[in-house]
N, C-alpha and C. Protein backbone atom coordinates (compact mmCIF):
# COMPACT_ATOMS: atom_id res chain seq x y z
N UNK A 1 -10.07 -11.11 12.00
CA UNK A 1 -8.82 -10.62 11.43
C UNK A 1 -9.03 -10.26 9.96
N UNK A 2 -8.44 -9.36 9.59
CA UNK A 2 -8.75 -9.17 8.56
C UNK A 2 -7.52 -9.15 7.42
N UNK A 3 -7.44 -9.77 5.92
CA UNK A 3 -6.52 -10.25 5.06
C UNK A 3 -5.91 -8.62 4.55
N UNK A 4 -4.58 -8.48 4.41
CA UNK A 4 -4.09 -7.54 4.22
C UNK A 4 -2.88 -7.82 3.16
N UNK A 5 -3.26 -7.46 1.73
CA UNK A 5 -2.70 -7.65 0.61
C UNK A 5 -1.51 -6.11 -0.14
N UNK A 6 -0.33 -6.02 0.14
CA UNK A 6 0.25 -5.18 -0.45
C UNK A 6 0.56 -4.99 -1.60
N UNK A 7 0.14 -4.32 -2.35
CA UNK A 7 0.77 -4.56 -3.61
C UNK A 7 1.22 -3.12 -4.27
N UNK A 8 2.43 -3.41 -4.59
CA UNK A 8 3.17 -2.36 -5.22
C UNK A 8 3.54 -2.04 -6.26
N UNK A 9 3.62 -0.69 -6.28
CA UNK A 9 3.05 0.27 -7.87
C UNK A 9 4.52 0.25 -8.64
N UNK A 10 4.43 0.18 -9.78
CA UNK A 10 5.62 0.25 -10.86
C UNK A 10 6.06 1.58 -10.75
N UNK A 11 7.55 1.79 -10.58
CA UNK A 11 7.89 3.38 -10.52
C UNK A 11 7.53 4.37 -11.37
N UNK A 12 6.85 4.49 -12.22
CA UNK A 12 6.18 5.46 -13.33
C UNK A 12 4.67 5.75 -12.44
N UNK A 13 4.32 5.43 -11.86
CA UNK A 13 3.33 5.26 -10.81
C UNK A 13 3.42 5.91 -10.07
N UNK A 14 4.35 5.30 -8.90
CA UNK A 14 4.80 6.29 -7.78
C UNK A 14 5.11 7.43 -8.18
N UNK A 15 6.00 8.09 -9.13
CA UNK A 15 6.18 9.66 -9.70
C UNK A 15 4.76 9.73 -9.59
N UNK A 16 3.32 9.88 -10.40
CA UNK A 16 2.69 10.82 -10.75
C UNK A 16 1.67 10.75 -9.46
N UNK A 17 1.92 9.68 -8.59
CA UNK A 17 0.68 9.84 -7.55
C UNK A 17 1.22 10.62 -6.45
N UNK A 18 2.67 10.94 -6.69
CA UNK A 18 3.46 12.03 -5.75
C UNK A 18 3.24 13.07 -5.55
N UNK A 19 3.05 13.68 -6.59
CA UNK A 19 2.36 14.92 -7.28
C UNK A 19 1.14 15.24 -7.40
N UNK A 20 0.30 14.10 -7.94
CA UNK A 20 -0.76 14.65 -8.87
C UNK A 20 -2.44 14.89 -7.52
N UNK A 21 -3.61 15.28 -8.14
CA UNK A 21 -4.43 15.47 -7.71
C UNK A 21 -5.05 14.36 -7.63
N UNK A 22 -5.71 13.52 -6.19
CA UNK A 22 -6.55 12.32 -6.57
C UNK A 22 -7.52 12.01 -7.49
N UNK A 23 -7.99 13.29 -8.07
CA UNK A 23 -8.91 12.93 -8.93
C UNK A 23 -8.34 12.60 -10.53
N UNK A 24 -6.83 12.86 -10.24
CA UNK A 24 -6.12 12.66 -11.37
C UNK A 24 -5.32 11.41 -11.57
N UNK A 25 -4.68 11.26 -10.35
CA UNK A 25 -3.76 9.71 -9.60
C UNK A 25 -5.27 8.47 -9.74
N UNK A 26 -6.14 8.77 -9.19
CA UNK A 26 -6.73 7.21 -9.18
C UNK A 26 -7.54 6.15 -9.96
N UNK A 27 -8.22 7.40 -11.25
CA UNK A 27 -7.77 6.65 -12.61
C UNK A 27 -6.69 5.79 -12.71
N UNK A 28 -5.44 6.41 -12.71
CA UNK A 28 -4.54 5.86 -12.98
C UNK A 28 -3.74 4.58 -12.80
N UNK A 29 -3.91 4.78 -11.13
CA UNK A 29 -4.03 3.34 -10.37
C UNK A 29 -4.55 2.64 -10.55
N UNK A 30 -5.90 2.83 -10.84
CA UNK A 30 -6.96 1.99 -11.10
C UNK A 30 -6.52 1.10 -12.19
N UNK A 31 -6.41 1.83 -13.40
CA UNK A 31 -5.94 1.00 -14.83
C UNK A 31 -4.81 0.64 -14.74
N UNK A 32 -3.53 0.93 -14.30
CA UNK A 32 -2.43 0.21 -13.79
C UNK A 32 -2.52 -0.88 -12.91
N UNK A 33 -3.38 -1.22 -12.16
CA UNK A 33 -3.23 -2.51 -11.05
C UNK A 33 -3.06 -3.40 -11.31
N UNK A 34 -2.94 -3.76 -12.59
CA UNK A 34 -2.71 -5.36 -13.13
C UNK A 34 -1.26 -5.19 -13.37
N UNK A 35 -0.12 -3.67 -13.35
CA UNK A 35 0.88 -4.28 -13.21
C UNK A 35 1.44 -4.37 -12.12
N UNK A 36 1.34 -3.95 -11.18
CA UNK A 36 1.48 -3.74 -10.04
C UNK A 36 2.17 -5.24 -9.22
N UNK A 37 3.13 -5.29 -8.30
CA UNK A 37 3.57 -6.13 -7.81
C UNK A 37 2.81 -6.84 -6.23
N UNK A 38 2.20 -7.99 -6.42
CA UNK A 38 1.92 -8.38 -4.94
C UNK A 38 3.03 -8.69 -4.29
N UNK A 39 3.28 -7.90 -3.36
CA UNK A 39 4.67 -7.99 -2.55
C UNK A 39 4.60 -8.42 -0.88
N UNK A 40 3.14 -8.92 -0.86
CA UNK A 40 3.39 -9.89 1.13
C UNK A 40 1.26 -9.54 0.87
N UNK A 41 1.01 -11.22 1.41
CA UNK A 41 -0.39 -11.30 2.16
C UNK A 41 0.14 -11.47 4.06
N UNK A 42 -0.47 -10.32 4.68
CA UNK A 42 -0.28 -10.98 6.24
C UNK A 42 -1.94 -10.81 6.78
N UNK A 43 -2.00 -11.08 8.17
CA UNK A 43 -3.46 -10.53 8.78
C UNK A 43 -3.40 -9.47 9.90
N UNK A 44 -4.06 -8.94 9.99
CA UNK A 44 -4.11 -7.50 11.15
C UNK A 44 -5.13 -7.86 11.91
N UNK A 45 -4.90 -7.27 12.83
CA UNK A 45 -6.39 -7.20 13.90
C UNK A 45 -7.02 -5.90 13.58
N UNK A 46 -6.64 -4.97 12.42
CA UNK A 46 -7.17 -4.10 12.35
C UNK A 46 -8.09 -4.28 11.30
N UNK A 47 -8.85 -3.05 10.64
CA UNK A 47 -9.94 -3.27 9.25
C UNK A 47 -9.69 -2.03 8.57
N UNK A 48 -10.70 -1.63 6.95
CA UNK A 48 -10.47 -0.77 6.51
C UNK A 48 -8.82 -0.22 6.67
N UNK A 49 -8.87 1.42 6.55
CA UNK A 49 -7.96 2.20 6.18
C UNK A 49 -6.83 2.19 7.48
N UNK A 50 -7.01 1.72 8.67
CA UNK A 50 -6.09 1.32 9.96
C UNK A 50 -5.18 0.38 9.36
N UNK A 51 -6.07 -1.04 8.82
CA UNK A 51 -4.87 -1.81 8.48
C UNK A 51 -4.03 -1.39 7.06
N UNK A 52 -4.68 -0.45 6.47
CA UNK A 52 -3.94 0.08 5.29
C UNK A 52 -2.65 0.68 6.45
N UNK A 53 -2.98 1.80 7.31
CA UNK A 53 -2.05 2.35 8.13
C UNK A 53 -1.10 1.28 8.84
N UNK A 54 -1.35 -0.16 9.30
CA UNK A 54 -0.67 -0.74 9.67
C UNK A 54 0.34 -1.57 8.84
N UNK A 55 -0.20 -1.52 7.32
CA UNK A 55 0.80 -2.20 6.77
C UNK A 55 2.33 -1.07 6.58
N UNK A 56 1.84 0.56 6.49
CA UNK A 56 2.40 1.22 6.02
C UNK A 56 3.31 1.24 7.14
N UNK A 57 3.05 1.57 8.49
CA UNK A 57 3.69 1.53 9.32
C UNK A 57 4.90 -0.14 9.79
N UNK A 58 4.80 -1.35 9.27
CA UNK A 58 5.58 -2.37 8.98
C UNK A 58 6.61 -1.86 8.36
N UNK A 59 6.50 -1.18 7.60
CA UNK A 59 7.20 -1.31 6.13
C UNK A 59 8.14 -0.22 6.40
N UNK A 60 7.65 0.69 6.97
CA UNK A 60 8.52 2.04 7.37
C UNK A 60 8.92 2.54 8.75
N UNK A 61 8.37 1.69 9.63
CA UNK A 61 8.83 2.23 11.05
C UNK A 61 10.25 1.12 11.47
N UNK A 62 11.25 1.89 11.46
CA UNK A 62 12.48 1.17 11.99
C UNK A 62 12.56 0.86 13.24
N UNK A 63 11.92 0.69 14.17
CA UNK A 63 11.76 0.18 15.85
C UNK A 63 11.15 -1.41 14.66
N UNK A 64 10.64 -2.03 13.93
CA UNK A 64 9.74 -3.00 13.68
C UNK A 64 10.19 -3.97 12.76
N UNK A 65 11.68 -3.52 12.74
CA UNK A 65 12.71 -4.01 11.54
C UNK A 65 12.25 -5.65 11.74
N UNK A 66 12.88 -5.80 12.96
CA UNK A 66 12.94 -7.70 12.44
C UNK A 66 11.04 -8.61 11.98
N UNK A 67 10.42 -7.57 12.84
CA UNK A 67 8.88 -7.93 12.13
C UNK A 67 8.71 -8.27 11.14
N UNK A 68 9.21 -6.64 10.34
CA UNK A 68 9.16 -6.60 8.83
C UNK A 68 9.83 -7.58 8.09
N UNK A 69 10.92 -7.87 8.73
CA UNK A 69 11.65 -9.01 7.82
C UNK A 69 11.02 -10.52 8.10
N UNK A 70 10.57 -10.76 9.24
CA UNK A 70 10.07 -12.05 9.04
C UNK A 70 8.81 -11.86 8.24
N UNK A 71 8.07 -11.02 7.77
CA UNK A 71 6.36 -10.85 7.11
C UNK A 71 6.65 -10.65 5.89
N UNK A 72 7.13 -9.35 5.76
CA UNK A 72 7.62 -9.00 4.73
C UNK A 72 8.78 -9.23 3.49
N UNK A 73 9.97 -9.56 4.56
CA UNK A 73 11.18 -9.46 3.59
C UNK A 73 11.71 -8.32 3.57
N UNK A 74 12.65 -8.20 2.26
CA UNK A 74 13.53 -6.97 2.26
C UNK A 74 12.76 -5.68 0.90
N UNK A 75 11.55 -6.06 0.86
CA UNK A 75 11.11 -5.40 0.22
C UNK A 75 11.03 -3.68 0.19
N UNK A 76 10.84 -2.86 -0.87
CA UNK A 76 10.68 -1.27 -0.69
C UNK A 76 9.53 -0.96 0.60
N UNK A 77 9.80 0.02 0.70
CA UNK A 77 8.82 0.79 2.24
C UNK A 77 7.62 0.98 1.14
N UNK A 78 6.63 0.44 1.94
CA UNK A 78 5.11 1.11 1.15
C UNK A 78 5.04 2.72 0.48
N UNK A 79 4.85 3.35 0.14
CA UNK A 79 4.80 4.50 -0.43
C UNK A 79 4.06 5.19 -1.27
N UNK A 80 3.94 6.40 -1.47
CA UNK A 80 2.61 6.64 -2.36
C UNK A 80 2.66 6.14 -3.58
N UNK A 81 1.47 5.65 -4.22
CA UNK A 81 1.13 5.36 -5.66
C UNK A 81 0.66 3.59 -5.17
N UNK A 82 1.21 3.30 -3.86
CA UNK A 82 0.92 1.77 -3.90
C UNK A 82 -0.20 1.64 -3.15
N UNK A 83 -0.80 0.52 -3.49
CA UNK A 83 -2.38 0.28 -3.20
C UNK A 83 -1.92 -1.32 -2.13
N UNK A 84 -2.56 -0.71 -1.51
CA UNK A 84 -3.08 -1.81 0.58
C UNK A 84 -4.69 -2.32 0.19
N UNK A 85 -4.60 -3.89 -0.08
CA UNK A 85 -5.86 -4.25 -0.34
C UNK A 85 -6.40 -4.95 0.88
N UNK A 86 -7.61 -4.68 1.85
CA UNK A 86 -7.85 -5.03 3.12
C UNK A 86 -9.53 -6.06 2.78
N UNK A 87 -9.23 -6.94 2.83
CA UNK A 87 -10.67 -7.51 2.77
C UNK A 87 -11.03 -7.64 1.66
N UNK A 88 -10.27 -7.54 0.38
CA UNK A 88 -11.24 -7.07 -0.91
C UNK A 88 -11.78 -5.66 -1.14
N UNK A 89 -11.32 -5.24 -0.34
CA UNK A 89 -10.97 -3.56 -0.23
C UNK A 89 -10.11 -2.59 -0.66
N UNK A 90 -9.86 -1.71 -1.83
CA UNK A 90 -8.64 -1.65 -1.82
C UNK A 90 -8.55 0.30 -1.69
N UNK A 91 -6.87 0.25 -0.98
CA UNK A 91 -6.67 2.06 -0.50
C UNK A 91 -5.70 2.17 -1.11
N UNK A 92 -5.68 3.11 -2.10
CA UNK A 92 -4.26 3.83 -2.74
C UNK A 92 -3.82 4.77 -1.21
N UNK A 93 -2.28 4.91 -1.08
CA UNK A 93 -1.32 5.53 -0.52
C UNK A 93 -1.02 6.89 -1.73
N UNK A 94 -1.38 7.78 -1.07
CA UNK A 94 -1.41 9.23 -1.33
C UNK A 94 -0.42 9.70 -0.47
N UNK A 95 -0.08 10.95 -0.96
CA UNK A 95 0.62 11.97 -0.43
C UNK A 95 0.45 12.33 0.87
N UNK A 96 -0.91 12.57 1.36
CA UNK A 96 -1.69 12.80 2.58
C UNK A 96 -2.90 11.50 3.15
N UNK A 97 -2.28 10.44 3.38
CA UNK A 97 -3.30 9.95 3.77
C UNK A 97 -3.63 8.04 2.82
N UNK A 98 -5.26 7.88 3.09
CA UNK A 98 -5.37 7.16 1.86
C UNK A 98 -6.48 7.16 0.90
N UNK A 99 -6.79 6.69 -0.09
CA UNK A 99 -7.99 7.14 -0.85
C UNK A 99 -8.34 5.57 -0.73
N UNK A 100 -9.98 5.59 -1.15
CA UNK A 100 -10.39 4.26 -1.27
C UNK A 100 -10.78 4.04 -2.89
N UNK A 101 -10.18 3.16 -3.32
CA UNK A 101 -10.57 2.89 -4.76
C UNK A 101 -12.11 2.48 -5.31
């Protein structure tokens, strides 16, 4: 199983990784992560960028509501600019997809 750490980006964050080019957004992230909010540790049966996809999908698929609330809480839906840390691994949430830091 593998440890699946969410942590979420300060809204000045989310704006520019909405927009911007990864090669421009992940600097950014990068040097921002210390403010960033840890907002739920759970475990997946998945690895890498899947369980990045599975946290995203918790957080935002409404068929999974009461899941989310017992794991999660009432926290914001994952979204771009926020970084899914899998293993000591960590994937920024992009516009399209995810990048690996």
């Amino acid at each position: 199983m593998a440890k699946v750490i969410i942590h979420l980006a300060p809204v000045g964050i989310m704006s520019v990784a909405a927009f911007g080019r990864p090669d421009v957004v992940l600097p950014v992230i990068k040097s921002t992560l210390p403010e960033y909010e840890n907002a739920c540790t759970f475990y997946s049966d998945y690895k890498g960028s899947e369980a990045a996809e599975e946290a995203f999908d918790l957080t935002n698929n409404p068929s999974r509501q009461e899941e989310r609330e017992r794991i999660y809480g009432r926290k914001r839906s994952v979204s771009t600019g926020d970084v899914i840390e899998i293993d000591d691994e960590k994937y920024a949430c992009m516009s399209m997809g995810w990048a690996k830091l």
